[in-house]
Protein backbone atom coordinates (compact mmCIF):
# COMPACT_ATOMS: atom_id res chain seq x y z
CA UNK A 1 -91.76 -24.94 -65.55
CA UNK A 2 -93.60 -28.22 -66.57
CA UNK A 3 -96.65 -28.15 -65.52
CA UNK A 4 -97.97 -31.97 -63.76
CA UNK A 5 -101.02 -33.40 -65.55
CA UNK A 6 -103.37 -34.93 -63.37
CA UNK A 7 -106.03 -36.85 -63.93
CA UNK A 8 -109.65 -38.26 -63.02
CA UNK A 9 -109.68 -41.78 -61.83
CA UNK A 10 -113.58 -42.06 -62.47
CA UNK A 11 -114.25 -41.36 -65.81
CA UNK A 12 -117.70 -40.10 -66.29
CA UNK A 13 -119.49 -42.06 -69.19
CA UNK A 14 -122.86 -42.16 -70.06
CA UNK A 15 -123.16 -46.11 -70.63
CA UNK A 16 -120.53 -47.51 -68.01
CA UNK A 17 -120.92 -45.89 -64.81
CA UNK A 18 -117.96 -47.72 -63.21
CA UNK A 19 -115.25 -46.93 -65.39
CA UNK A 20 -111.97 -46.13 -63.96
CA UNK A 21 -108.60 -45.78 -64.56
CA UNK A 22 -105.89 -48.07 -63.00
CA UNK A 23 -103.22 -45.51 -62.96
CA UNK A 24 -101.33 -43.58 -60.65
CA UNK A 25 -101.18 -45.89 -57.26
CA UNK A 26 -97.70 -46.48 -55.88
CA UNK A 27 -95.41 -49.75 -55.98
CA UNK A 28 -93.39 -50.74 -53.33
CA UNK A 29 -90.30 -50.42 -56.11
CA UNK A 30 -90.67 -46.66 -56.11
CA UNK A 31 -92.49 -46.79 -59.38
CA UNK A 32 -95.77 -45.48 -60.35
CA UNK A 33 -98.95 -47.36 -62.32
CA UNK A 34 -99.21 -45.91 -65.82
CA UNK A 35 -102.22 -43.37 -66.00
CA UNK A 36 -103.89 -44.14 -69.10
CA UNK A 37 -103.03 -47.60 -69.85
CA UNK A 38 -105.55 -49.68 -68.09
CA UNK A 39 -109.44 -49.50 -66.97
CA UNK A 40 -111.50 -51.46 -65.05
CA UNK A 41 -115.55 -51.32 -65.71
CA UNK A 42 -118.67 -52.49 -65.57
CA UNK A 43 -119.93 -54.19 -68.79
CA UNK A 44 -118.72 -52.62 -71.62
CA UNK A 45 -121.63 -53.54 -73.56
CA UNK A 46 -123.49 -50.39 -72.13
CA UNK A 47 -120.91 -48.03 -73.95
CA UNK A 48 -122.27 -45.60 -76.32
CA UNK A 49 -120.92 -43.42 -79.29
CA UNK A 50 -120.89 -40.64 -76.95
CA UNK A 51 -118.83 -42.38 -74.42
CA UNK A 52 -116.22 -43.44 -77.45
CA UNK A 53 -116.07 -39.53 -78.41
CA UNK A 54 -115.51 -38.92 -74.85
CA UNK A 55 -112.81 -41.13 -74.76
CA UNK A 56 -111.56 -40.09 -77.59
CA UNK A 57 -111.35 -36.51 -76.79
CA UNK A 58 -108.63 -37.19 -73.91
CA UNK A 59 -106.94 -38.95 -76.52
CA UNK A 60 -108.26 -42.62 -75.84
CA UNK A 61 -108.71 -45.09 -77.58
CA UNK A 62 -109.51 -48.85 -76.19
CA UNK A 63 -107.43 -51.10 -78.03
CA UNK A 64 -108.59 -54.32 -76.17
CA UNK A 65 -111.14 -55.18 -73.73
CA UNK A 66 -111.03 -58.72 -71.60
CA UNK A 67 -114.55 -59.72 -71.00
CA UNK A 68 -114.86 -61.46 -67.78
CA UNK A 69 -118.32 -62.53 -67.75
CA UNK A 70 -120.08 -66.00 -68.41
CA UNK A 71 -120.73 -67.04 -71.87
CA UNK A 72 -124.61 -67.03 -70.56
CA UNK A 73 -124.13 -63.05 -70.46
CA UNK A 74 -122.39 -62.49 -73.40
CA UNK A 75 -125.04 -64.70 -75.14
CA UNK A 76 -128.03 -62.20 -73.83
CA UNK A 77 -125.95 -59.17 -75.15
CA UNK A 78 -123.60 -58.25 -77.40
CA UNK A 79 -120.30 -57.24 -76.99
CA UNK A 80 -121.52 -53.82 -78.05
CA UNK A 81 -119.75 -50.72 -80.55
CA UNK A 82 -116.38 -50.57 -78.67
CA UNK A 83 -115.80 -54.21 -80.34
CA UNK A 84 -117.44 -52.83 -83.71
CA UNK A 85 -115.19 -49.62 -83.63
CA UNK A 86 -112.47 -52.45 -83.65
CA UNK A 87 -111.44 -52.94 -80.30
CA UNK A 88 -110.28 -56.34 -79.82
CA UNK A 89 -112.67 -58.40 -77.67
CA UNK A 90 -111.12 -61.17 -75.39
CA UNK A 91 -113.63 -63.30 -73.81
CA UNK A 92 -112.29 -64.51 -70.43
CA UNK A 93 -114.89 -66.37 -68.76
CA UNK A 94 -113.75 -65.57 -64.84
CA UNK A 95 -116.65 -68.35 -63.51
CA UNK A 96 -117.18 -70.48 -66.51
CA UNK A 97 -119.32 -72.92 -64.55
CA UNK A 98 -121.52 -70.87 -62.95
CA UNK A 99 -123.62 -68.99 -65.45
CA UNK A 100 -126.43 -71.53 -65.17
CA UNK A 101 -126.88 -71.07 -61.31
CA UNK A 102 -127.66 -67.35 -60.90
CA UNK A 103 -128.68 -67.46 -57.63
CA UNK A 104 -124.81 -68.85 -56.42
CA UNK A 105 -124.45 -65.26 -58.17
CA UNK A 106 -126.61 -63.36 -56.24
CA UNK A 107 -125.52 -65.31 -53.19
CA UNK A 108 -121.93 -63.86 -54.10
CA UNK A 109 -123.07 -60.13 -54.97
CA UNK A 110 -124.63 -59.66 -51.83
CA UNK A 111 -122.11 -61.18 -49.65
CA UNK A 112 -120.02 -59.04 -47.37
CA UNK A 113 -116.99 -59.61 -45.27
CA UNK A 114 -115.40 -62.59 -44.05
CA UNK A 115 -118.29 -64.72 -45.78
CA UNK A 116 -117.63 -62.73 -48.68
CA UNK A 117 -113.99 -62.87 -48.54
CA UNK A 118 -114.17 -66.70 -48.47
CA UNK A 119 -116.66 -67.05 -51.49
CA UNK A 120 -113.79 -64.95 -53.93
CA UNK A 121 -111.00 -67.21 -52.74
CA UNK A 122 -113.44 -69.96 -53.46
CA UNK A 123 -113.98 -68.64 -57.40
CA UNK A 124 -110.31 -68.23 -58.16
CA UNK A 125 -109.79 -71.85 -58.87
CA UNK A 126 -112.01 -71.64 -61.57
CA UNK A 127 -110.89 -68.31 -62.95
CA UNK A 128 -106.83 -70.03 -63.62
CA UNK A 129 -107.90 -69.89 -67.50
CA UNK A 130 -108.87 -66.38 -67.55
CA UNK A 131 -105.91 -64.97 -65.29
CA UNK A 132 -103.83 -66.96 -68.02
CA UNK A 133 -105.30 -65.20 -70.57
CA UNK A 134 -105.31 -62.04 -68.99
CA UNK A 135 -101.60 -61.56 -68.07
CA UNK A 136 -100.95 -63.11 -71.91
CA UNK A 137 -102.74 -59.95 -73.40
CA UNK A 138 -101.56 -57.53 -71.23
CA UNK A 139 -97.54 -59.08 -71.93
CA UNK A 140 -98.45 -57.67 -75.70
CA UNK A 141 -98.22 -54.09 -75.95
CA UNK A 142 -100.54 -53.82 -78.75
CA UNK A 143 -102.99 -54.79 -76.05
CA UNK A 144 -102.83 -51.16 -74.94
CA UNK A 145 -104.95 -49.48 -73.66
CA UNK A 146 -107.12 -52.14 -72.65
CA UNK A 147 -109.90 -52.50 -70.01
CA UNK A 148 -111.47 -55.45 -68.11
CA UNK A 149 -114.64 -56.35 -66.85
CA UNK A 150 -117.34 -58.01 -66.04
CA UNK A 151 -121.48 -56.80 -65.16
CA UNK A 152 -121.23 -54.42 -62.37
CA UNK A 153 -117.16 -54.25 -62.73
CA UNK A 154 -117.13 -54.87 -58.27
CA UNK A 155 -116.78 -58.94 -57.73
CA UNK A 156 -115.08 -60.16 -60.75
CA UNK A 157 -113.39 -57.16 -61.76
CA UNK A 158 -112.31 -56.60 -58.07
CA UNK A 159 -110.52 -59.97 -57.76
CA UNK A 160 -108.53 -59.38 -61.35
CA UNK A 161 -107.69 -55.67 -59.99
CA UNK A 162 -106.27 -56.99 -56.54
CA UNK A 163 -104.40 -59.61 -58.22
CA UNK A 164 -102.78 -57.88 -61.01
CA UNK A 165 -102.12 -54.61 -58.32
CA UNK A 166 -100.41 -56.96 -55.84
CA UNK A 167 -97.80 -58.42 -58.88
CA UNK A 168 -97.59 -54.98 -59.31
CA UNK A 169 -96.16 -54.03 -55.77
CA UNK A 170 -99.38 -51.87 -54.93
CA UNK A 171 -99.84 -51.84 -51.42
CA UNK A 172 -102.78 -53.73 -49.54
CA UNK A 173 -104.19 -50.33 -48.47
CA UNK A 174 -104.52 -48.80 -52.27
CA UNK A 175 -105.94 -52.08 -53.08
CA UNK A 176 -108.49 -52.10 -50.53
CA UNK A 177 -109.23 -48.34 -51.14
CA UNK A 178 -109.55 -49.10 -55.41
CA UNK A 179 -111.97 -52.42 -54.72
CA UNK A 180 -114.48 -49.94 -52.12
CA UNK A 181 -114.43 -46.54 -55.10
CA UNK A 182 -117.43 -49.05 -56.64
CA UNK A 183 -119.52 -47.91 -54.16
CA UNK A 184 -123.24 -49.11 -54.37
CA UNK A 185 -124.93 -49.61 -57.60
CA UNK A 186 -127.01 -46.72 -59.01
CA UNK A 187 -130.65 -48.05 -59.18
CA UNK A 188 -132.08 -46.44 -62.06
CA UNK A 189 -128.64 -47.25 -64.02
CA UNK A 190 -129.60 -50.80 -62.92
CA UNK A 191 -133.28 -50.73 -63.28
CA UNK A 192 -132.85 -49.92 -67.21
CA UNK A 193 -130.45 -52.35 -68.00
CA UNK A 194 -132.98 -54.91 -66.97
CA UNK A 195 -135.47 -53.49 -69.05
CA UNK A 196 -133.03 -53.38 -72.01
CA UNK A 197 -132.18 -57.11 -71.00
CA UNK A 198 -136.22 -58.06 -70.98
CA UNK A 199 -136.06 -58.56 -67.02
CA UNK A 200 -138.13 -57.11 -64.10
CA UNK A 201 -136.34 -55.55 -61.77
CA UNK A 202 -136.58 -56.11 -58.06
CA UNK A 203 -137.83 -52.44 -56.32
CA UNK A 204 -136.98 -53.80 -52.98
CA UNK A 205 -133.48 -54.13 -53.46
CA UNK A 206 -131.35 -52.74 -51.01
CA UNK A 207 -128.22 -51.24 -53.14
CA UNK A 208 -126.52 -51.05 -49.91
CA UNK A 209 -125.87 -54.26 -50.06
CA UNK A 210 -124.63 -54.61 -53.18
CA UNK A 211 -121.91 -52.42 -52.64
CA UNK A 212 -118.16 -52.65 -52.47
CA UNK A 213 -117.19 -52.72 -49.09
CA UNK A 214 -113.46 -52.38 -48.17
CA UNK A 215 -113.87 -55.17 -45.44
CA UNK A 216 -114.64 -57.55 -48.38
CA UNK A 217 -111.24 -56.89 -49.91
CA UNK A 218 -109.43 -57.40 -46.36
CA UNK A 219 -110.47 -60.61 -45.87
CA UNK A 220 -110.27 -61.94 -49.17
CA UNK A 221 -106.32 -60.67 -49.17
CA UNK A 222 -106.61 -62.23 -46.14
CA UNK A 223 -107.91 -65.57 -47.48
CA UNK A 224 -106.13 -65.70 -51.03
CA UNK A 225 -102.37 -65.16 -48.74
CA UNK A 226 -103.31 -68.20 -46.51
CA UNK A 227 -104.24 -70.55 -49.50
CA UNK A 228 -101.63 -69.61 -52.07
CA UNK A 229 -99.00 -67.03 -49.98
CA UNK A 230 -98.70 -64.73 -53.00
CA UNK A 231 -99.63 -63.42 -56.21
CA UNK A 232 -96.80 -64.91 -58.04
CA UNK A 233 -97.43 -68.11 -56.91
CA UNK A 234 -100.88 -68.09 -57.50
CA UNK A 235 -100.18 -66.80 -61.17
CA UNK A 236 -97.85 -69.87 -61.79
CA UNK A 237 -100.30 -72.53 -60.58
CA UNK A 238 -102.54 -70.35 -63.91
CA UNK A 239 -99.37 -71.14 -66.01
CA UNK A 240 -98.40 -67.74 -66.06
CA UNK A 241 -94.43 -67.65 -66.39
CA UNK A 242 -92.29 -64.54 -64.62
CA UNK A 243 -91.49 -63.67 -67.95
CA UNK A 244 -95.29 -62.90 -68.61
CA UNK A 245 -95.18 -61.07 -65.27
CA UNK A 246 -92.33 -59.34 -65.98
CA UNK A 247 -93.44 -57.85 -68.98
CA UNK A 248 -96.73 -56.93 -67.66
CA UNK A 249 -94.55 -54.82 -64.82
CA UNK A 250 -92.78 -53.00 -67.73
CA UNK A 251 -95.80 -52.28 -69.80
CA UNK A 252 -97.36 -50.82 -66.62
CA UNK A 253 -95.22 -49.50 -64.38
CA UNK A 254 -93.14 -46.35 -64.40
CA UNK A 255 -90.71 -44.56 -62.88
């Protein structure tokens, strides 16, 4: 008898402490997300030699990696030893415009809810060049395995994970449960990237409030169905054609 493999969604990693694996939830086709195939994370910056040997000893290694942050990030630090290993780095700017106005950012980071909900629909229409870039890479197979992200891997990285899920067929529910597995922040992680970036660090924070709450991800579902009624349609207002789509299904769904 063949014996199942199962695996971790979280993987444990010394540098990225929100790096997880895609695989495994359930379209409404019958089909299955490939385990293995594609991560979401936190900046991939943080990675480490370890974490690549860690990686590698389940047999993976990142091909690609969309970068979802601002060029102002990127800029402050590199893309980091993934990318020199020779990972392919895509940068993918999800909020181009707003990496001069950081507190819009922190407005959006500790927003919950409905208000929260509102402020992601309110992004998307200047994330249309990254989705298109996105779904382009991830039509290639040589894109594989690949992982996106942005700093904490929860607002940005949520929004690209509940789009791409829903072309995939995932239900609302496993989206909702994937965006809330971010959890809140861990402090110290926090406190000494800030000292590696050169900035204090704000003791008072409340990491509560920073987390990934599954309300957030009902009402922006919520929101995003009312202003543009589905993925697909969203997707081609990015210039993404079904044929992109399409492929991204094969590459990532099976049976």
């Amino acid at each position: 008898m063949l014996q199942e493999t199962v695996y971790e969604r979280r993987l444990p990693l010394q540098g990225c402490g929100n790096f997880r694996d895609l695989g495994g939830y359930e379209a409404e086709d019958g089909r299955t997300v490939r385990w293995r195939t594609l991560f979401r994370s936190d900046a991939l910056t943080w990675l480490t030699e370890e974490d690549l040997a860690t990686l590698a000893a389940q047999g993976l290694e990142l091909a690609a990696g969309f970068d979802l942050r601002t060029p102002e990030e990127v800029a402050a630090m590199a893309p980091g030893v993934l990318f020199e290993n020779g990972a392919r780095h895509h940068h993918l700017p999800f909020i181009p415009t707003l990496g001069n106005d950081p507190e819009k950012m922190r407005t959006i980071a500790f927003a919950t809810g409905e208000v929260a909900g509102a402020e992601y629909v309110a992004l998307l229409e200047q994330s249309r060049t990254c989705f298109a870039g996105v779904f382009a890479a991830l039509a290639e197979l040589e894109s594989y395995p690949a992982a996106f992200y942005c700093a904490a891997g929860k607002d940005r990285t949520g929004m690209v994970s509940a789009v791409l899920l829903r072309v995939l067929g995932v239900s609302d529910e496993q989206i909702v449960d994937d965006y809330a597995l971010s959890g809140p922040p861990d402090i110290e992680r926090m406190r000494s990237r800030m000292q590696a970036l050169g900035r204090s660090f704000d003791e008072t924070i409340d990491r509560r409030k920073l987390a990934a709450h599954a309300d957030t991800m009902v009402h922006f579902l919520r929101a995003f169905d009312t202003r543009y009624g589905s993925a697909e349609a969203f997707l081609a207002g990015c210039g993404v054609s079904t044929g992109v789509i399409e492929r991204v299904r094969e590459h990532l769904l099976e049976a």
